[in-house]
Protein backbone atom coordinates (compact mmCIF):
# COMPACT_ATOMS: atom_id res chain seq x y z
CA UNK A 1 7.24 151.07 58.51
CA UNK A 2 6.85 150.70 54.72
CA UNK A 3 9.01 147.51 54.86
CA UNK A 4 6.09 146.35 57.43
CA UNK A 5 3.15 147.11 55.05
CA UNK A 6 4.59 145.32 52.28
CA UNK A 7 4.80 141.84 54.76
CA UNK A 8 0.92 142.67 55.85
CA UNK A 9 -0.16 143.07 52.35
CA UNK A 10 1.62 139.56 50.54
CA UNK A 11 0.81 137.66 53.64
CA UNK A 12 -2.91 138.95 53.23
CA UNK A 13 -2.43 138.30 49.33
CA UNK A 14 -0.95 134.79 49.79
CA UNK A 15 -3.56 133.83 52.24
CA UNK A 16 -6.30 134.75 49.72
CA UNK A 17 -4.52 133.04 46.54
CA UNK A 18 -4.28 129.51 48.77
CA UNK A 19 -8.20 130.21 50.13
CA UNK A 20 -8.79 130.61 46.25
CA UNK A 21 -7.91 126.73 45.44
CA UNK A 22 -10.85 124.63 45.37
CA UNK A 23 -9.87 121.14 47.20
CA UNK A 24 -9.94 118.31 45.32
CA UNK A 25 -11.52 115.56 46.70
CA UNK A 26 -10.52 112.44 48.30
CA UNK A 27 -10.48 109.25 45.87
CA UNK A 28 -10.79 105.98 47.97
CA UNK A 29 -9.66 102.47 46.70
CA UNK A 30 -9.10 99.19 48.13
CA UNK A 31 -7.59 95.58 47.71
CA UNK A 32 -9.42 92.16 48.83
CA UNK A 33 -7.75 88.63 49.13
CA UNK A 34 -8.67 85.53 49.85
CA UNK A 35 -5.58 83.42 49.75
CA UNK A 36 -6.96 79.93 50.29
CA UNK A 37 -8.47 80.71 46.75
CA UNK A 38 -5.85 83.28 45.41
CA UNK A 39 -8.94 85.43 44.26
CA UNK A 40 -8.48 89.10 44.61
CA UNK A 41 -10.41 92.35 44.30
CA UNK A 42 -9.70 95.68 43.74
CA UNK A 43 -11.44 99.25 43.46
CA UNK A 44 -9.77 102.51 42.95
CA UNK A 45 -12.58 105.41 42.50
CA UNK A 46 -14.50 105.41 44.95
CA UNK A 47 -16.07 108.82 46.78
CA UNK A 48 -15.89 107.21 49.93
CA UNK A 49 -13.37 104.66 51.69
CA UNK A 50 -16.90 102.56 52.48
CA UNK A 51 -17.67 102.22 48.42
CA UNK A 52 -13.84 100.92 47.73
CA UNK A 53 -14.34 98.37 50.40
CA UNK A 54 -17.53 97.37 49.34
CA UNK A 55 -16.58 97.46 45.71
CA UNK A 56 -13.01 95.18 46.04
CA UNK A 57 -14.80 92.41 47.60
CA UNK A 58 -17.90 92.51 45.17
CA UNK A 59 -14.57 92.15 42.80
CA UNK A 60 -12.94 89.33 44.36
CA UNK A 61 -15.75 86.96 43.96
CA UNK A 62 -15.40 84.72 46.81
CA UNK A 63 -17.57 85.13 49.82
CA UNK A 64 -14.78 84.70 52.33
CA UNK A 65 -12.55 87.51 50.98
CA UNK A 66 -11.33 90.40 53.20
CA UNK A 67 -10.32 93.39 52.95
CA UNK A 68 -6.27 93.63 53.01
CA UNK A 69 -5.46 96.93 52.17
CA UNK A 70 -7.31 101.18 52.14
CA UNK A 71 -6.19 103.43 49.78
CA UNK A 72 -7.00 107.09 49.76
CA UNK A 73 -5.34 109.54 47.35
CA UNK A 74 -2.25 107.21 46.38
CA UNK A 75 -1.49 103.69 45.11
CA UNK A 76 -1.68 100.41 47.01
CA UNK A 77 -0.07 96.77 46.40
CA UNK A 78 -0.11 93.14 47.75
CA UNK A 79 2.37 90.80 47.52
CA UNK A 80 2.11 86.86 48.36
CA UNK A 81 4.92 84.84 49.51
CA UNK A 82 5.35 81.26 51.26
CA UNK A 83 4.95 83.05 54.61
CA UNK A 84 2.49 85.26 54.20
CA UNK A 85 0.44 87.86 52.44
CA UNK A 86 2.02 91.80 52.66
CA UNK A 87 0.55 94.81 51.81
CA UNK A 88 2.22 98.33 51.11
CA UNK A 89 1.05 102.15 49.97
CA UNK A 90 3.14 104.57 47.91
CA UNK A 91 2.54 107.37 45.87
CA UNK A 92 3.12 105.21 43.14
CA UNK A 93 2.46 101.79 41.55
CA UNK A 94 5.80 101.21 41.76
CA UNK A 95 6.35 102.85 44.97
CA UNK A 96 3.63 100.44 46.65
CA UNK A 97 5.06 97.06 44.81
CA UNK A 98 8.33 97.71 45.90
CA UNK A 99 7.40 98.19 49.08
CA UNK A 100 5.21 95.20 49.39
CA UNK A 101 7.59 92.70 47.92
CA UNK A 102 9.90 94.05 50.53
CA UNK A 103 7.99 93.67 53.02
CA UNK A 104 6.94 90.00 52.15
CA UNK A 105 10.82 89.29 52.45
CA UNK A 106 11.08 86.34 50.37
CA UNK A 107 12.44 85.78 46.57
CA UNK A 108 9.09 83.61 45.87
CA UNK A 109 7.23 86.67 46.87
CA UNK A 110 4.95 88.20 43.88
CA UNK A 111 2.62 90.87 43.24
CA UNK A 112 -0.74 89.59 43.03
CA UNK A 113 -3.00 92.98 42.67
CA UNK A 114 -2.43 96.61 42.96
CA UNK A 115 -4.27 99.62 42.89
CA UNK A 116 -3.93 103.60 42.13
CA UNK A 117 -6.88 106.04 42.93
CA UNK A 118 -7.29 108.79 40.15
């Protein structure tokens, strides 16, 4: 019985130390390419997915730019290659390059913009 108690009360106590932990909030970022033009755009503190999009292809300066890549809460990358464009998230910059470049599968391939949310 008093083995039982004990699990009740740190189960009860664990639950209230995790409820205790104010959430941080989502960070938002994004990339924008145009490839025709090699311009790029990025963003990468936005409250809200919407304002990185908006804000990477304010960035990337040419009308026809899209948007190639979301981040939330992480890093993002984009590699270009004589195929085609890749894109790749990680948890790192490094993580997310690494990625990309494999991804774009070539040994011309090259990072052209990458971006980490706070």
């Amino acid at each position: 019985m008093k083995t039982l108690i004990l699990a009740v009360c740190a189960a009860l106590l664990a639950a209230q130390v995790h409820a205790a932990k104010p959430k941080t909030p989502s960070s938002y970022g994004a990339i924008a390419y145009h490839r025709d033009s090699q311009r790029w755009g990025t963003s990468h503190a936005a409250r809200t997915a919407r304002e990185a999009k908006v804000g990477a292809l304010e960035r990337c300066g040419e009308r026809r730019c899209e948007v190639v890549l979301d981040i939330r809460n992480g890093c993002g990358a984009l590699a270009d290659g004589p195929r085609r464009p890749t894109t790749a998230s990680g948890a790192t910059r490094a993580e997310a390059e690494t990625k990309a470049l494999r991804k774009c599968g070539d040994a011309a391939c090259r990072i052209v913009a990458w971006a980490c949310t706070p």
